[in-house]
PDB file of N, CA and C in Angstrom:
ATOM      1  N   UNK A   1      -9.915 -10.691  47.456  1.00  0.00           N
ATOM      2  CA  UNK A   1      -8.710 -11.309  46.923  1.00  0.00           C
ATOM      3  C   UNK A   1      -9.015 -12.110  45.652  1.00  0.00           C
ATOM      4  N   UNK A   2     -10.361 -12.782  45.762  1.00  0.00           N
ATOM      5  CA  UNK A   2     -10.634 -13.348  44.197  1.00  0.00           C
ATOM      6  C   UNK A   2     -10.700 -13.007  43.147  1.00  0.00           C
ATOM      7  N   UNK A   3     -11.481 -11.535  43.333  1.00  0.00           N
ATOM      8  CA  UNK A   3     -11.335 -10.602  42.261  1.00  0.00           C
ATOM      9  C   UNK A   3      -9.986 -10.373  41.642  1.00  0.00           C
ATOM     10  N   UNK A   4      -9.109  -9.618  42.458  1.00  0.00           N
ATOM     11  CA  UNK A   4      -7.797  -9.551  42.414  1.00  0.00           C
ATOM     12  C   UNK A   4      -7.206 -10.384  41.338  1.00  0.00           C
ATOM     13  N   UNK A   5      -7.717 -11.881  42.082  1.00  0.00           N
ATOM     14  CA  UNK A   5      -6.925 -12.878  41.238  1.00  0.00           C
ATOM     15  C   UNK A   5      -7.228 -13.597  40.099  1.00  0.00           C
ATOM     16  N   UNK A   6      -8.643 -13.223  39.524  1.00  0.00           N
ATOM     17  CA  UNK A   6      -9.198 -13.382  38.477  1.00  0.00           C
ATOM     18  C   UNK A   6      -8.764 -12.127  37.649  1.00  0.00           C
ATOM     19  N   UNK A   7      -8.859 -11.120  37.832  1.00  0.00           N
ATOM     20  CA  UNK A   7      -7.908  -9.955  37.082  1.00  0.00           C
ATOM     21  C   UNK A   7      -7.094 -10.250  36.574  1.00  0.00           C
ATOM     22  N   UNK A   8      -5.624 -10.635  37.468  1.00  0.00           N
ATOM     23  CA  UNK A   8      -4.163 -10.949  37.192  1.00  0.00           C
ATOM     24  C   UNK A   8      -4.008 -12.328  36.434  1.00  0.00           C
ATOM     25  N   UNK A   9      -5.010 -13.161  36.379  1.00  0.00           N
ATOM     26  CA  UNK A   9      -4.535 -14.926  35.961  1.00  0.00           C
ATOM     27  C   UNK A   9      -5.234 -14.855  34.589  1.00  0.00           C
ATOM     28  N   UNK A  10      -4.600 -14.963  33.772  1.00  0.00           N
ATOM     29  CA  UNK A  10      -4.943 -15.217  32.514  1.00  0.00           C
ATOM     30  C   UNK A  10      -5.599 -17.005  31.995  1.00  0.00           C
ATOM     31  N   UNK A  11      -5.701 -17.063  31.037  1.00  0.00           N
ATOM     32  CA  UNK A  11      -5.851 -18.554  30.395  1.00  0.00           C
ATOM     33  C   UNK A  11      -4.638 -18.489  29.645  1.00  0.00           C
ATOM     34  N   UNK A  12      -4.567 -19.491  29.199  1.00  0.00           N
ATOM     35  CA  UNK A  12      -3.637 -19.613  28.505  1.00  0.00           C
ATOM     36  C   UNK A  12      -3.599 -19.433  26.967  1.00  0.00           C
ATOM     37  N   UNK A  13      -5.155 -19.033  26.406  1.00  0.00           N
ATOM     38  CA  UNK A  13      -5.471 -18.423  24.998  1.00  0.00           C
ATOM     39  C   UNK A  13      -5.124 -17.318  25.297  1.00  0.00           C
ATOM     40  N   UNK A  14      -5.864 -16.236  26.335  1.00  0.00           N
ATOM     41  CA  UNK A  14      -5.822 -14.743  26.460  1.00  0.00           C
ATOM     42  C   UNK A  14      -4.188 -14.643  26.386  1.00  0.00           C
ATOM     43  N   UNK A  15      -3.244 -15.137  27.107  1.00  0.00           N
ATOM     44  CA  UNK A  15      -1.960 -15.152  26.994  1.00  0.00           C
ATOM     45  C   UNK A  15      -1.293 -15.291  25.983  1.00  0.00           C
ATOM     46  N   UNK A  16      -1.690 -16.173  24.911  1.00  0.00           N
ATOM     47  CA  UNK A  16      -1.061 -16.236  23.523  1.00  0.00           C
ATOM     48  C   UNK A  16      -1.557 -14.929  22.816  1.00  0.00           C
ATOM     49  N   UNK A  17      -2.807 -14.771  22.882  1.00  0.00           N
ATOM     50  CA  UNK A  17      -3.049 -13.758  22.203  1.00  0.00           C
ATOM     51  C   UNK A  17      -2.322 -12.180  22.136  1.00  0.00           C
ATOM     52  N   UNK A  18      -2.105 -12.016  24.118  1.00  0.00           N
ATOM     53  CA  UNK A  18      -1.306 -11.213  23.922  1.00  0.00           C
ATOM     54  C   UNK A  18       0.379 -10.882  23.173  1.00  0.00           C
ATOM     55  N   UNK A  19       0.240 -12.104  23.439  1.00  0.00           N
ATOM     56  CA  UNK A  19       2.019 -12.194  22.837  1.00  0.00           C
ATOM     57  C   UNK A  19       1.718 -12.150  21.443  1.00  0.00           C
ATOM     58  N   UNK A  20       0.808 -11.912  21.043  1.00  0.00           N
ATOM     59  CA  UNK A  20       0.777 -11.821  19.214  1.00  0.00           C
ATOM     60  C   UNK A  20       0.167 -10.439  19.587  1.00  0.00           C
ATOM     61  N   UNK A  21      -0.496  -9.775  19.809  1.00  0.00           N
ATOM     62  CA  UNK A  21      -0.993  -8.566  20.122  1.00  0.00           C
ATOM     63  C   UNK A  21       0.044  -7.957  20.416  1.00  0.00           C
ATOM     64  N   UNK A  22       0.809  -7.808  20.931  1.00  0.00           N
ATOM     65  CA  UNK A  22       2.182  -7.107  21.238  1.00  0.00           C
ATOM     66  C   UNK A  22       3.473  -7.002  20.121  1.00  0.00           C
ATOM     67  N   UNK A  23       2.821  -7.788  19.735  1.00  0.00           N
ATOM     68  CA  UNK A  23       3.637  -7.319  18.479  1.00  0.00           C
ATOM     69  C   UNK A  23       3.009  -6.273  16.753  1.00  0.00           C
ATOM     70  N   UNK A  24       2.280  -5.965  17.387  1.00  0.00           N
ATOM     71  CA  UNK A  24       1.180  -5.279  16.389  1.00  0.00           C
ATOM     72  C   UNK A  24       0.995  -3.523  17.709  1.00  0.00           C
ATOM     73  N   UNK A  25       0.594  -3.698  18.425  1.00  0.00           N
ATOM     74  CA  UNK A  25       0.803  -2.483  18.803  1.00  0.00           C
ATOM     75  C   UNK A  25       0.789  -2.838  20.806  1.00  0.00           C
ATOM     76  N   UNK A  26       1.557  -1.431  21.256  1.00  0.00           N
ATOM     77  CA  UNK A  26       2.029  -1.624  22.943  1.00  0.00           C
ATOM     78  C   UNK A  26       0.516  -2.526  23.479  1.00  0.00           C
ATOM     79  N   UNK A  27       1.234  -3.296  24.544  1.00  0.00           N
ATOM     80  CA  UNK A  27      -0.014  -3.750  25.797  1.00  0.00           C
ATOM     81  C   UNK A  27       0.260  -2.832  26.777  1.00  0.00           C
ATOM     82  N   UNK A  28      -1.132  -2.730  27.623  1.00  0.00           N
ATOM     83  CA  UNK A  28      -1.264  -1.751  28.776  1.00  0.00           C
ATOM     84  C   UNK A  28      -0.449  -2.715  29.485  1.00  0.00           C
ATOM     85  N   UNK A  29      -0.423  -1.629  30.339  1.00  0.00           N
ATOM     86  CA  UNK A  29       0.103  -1.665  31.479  1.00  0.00           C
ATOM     87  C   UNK A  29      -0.473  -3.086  32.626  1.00  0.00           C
ATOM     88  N   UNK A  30      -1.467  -3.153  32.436  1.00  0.00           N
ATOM     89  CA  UNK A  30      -2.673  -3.915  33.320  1.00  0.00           C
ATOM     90  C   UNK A  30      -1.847  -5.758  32.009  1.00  0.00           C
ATOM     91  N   UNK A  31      -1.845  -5.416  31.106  1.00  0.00           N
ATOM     92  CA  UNK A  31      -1.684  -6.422  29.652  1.00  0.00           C
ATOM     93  C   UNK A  31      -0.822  -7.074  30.008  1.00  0.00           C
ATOM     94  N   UNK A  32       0.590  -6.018  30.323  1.00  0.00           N
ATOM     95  CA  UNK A  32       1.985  -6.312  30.386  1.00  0.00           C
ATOM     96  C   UNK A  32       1.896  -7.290  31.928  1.00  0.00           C
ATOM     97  N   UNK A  33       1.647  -6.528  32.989  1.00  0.00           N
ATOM     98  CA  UNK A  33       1.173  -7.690  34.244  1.00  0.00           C
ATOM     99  C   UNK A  33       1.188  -8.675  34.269  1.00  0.00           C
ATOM    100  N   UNK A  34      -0.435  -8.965  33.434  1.00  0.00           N
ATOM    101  CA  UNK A  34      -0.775 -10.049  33.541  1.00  0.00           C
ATOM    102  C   UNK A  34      -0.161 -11.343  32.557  1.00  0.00           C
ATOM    103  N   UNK A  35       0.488 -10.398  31.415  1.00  0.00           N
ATOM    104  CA  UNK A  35       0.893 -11.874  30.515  1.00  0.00           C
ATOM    105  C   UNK A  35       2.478 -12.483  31.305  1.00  0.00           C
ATOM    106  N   UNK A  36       3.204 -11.092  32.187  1.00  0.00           N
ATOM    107  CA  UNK A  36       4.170 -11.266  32.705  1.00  0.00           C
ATOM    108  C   UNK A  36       3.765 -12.767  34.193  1.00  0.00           C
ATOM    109  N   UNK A  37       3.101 -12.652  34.490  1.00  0.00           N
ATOM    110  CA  UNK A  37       3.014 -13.347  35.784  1.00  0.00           C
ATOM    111  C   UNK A  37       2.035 -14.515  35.066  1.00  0.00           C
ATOM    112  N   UNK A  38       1.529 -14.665  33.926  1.00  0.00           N
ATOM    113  CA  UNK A  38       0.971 -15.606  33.289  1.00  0.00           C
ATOM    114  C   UNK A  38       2.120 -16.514  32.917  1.00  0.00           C
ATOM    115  N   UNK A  39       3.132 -16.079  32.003  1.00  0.00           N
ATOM    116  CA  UNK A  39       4.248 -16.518  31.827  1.00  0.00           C
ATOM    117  C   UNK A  39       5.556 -16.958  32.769  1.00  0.00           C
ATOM    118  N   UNK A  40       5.180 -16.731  34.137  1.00  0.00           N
ATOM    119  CA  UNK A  40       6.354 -16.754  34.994  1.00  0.00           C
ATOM    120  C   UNK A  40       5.854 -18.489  35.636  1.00  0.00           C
ATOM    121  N   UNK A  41       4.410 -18.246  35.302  1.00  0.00           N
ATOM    122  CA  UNK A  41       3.989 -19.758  35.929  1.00  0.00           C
ATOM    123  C   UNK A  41       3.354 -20.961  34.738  1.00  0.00           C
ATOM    124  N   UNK A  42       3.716 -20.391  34.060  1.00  0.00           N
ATOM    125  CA  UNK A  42       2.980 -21.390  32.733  1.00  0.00           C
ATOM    126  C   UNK A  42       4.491 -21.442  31.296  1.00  0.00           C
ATOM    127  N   UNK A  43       5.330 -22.630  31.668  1.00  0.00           N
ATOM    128  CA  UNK A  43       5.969 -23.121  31.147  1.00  0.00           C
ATOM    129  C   UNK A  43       5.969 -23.342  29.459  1.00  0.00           C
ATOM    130  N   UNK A  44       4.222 -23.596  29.013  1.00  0.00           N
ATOM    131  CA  UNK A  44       4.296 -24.125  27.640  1.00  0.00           C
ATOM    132  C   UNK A  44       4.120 -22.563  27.023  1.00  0.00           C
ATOM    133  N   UNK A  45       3.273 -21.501  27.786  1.00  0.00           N
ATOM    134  CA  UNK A  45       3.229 -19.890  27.459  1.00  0.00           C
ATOM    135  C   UNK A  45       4.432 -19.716  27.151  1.00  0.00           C
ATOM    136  N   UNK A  46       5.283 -19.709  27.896  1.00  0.00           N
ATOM    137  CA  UNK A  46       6.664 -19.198  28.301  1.00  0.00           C
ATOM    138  C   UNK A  46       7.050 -19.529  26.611  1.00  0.00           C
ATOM    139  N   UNK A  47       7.052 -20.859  26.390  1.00  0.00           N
ATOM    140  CA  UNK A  47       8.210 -20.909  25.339  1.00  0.00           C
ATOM    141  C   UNK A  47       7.688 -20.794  23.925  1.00  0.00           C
ATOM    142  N   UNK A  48       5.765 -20.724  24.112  1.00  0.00           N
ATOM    143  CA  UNK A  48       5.051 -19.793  22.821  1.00  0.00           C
ATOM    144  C   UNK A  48       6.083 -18.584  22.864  1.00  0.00           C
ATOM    145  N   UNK A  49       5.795 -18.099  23.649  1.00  0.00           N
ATOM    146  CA  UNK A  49       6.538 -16.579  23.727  1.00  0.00           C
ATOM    147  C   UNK A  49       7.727 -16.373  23.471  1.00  0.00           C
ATOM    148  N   UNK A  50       8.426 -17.619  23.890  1.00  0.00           N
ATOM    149  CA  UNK A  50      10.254 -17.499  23.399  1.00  0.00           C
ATOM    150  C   UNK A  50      10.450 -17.682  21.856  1.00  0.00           C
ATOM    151  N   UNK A  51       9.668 -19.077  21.319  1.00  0.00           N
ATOM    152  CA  UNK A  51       9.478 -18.880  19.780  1.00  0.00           C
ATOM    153  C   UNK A  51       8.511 -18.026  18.884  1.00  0.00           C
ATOM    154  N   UNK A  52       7.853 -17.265  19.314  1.00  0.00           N
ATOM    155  CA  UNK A  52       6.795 -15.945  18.888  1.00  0.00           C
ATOM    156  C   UNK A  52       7.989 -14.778  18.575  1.00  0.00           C
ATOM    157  N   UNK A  53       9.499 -14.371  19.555  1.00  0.00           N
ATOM    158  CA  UNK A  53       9.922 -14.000  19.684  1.00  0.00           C
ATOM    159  C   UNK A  53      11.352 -13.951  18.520  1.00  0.00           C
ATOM    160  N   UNK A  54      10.979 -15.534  18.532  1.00  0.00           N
ATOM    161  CA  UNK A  54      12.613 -16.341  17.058  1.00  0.00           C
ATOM    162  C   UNK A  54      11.900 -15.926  15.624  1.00  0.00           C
ATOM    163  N   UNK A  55      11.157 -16.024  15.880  1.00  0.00           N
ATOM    164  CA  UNK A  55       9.810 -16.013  14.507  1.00  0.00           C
ATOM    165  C   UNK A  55       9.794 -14.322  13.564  1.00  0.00           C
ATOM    166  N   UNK A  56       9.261 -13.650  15.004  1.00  0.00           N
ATOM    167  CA  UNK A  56       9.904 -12.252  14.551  1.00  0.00           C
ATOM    168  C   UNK A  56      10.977 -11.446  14.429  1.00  0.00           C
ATOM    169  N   UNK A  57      11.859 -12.151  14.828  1.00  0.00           N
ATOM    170  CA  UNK A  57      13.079 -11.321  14.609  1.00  0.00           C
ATOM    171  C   UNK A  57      13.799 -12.136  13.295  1.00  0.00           C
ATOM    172  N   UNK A  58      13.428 -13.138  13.156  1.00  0.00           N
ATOM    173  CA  UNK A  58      14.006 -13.914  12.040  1.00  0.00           C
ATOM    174  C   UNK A  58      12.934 -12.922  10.814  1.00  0.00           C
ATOM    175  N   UNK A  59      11.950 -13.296  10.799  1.00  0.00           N
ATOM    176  CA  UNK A  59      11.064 -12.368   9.940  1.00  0.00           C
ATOM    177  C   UNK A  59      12.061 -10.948   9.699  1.00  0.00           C
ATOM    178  N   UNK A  60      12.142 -10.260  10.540  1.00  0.00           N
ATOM    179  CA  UNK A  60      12.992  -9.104  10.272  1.00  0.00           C
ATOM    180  C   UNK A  60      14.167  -9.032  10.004  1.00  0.00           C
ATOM    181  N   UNK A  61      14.818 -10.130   9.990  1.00  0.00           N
ATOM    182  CA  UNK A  61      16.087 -10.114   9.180  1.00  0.00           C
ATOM    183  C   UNK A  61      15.706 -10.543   7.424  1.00  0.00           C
ATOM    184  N   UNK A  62      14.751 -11.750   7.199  1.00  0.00           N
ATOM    185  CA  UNK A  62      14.737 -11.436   5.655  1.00  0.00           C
ATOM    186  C   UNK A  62      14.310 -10.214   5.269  1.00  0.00           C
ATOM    187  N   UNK A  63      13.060  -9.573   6.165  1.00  0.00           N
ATOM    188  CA  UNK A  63      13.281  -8.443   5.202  1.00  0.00           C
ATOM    189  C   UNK A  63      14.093  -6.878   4.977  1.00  0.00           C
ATOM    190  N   UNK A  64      15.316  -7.268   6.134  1.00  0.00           N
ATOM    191  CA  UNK A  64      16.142  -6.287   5.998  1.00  0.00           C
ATOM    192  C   UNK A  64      17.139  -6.914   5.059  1.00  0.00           C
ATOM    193  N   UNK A  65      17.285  -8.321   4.666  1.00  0.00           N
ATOM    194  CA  UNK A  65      17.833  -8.593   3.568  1.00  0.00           C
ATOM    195  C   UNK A  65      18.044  -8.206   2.246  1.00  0.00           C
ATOM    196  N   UNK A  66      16.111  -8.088   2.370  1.00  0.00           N
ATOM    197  CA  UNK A  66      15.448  -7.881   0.730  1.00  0.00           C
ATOM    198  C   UNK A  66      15.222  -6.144   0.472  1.00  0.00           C
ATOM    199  N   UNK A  67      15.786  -5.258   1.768  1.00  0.00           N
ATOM    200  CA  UNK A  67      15.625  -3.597   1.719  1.00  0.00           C
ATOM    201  C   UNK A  67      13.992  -3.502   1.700  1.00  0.00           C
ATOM    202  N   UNK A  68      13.410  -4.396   2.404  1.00  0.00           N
ATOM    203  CA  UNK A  68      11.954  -4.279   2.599  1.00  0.00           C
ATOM    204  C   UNK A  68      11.341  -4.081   4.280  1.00  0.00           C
ATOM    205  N   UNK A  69      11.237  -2.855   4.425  1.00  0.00           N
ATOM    206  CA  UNK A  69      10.796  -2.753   5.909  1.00  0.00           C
ATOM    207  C   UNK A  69       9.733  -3.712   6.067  1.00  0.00           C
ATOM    208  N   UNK A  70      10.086  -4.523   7.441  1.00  0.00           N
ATOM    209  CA  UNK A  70       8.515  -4.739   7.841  1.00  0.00           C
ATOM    210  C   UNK A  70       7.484  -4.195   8.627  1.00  0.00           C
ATOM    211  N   UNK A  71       6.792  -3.196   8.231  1.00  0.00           N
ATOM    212  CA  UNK A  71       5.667  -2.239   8.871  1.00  0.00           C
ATOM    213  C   UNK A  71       4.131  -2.883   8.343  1.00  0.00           C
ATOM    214  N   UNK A  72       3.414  -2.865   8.839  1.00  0.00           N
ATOM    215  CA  UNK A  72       2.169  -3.109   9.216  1.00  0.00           C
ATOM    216  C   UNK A  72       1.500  -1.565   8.492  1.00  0.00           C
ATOM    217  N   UNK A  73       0.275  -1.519   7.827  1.00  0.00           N
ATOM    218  CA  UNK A  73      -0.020  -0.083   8.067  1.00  0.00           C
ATOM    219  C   UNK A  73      -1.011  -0.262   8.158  1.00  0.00           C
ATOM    220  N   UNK A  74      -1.283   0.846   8.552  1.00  0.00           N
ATOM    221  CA  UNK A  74      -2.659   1.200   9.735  1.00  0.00           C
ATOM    222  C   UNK A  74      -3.807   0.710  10.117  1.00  0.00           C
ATOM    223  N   UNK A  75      -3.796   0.235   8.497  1.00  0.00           N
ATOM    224  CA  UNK A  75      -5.243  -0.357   8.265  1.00  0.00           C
ATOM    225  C   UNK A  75      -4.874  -1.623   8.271  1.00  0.00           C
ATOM    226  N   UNK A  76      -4.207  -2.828   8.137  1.00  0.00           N
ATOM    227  CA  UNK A  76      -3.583  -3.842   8.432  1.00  0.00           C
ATOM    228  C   UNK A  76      -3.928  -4.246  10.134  1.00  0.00           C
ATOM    229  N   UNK A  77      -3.320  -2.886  11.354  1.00  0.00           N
ATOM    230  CA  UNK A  77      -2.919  -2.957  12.346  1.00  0.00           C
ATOM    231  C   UNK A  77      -4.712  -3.083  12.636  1.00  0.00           C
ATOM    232  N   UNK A  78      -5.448  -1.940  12.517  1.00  0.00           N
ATOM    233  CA  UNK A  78      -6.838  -1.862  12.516  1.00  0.00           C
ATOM    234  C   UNK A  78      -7.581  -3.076  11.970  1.00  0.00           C
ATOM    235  N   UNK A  79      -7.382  -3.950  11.043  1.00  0.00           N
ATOM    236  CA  UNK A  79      -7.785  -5.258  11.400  1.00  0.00           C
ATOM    237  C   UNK A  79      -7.292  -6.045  12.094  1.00  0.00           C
ATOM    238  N   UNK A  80      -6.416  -6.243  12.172  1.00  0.00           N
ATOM    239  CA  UNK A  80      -5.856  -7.412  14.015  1.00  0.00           C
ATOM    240  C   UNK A  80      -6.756  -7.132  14.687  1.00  0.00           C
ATOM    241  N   UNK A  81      -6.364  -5.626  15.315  1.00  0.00           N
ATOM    242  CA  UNK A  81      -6.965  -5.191  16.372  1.00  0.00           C
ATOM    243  C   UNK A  81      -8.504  -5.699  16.807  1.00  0.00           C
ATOM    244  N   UNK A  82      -9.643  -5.905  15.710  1.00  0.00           N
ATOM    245  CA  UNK A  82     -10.575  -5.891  15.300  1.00  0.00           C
ATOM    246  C   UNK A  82     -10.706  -7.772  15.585  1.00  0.00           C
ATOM    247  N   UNK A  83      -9.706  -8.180  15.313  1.00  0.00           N
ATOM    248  CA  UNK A  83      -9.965  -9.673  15.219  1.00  0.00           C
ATOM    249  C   UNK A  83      -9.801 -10.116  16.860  1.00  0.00           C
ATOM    250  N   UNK A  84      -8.722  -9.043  17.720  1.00  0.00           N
ATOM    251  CA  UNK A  84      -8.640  -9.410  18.660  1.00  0.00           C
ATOM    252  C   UNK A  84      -9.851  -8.991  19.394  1.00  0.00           C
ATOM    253  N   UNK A  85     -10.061  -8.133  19.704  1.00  0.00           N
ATOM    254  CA  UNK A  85     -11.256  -7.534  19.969  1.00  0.00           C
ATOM    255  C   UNK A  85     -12.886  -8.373  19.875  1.00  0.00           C
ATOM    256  N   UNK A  86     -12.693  -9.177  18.654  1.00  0.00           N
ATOM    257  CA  UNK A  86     -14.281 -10.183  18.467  1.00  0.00           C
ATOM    258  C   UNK A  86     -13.915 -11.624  19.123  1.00  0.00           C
ATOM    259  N   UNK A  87     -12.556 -12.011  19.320  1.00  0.00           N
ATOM    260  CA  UNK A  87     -12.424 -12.718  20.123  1.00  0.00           C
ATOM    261  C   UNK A  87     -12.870 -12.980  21.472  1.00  0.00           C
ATOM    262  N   UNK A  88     -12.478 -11.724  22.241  1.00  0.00           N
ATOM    263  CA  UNK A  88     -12.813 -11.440  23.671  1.00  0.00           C
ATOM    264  C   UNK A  88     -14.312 -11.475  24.256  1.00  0.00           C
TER     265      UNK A  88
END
C-alpha cells in the first residue's frame, strides 16, 4: 500500500510542474491521476492551477486579438520538455 501511495502523492513542486507541463504537451494518464488527486487535497495547488488556467486563456485572447496564433514550435516544446526532464 506504500508503494501505491508514494506513486499517487505528489509534492507540491512535481504538481506545479505538471500544471505547466500540460500546457505544452498531453500528461499521461498515470500524470493526469496523480496531479488530479494532488489537487483535490492541496488547496494552495488547486488555485496555482485555477490561475495557471486565467493566465492562459487570457494569453490567448491577446493573441487572437493581434491575428497571432499562440503555438509553441517544436523546438520551443523540445526545450521545456528538456527543462522538465533535468528537473526530475
Amino acid at each position: 500500500m506504500g508503494k501505491i501511495m508514494n506513486t499517487l502523492v505528489l509534492s507540491c513542486k512535481k504538481a506545479t510542474e505538471l500544471i505547466e507541463k500540460r500546457g505544452v504537451v498531453k500528461l499521461s494518464p498515470k500524470e493526469k491521476i496523480q496531479l488530479s488527486m494532488h489537487t483535490s487535497i492541496c488547496s494552495a495547488c488547486k488555485k496555482y492551477e485555477e490561475q495557471s488556467e486565467i493566465i492562459e486563456k487570457s494569453l490567448e485572447q491577446i493573441h487572437q486579438k493581434n491575428n497571432k496564433p499562440m503555438k509553441l514550435s517544436s523546438e520551443k516544446k523540445e526545450q521545456i520538455m528538456k527543462m522538465f526532464d533535468k528537473n526530475n
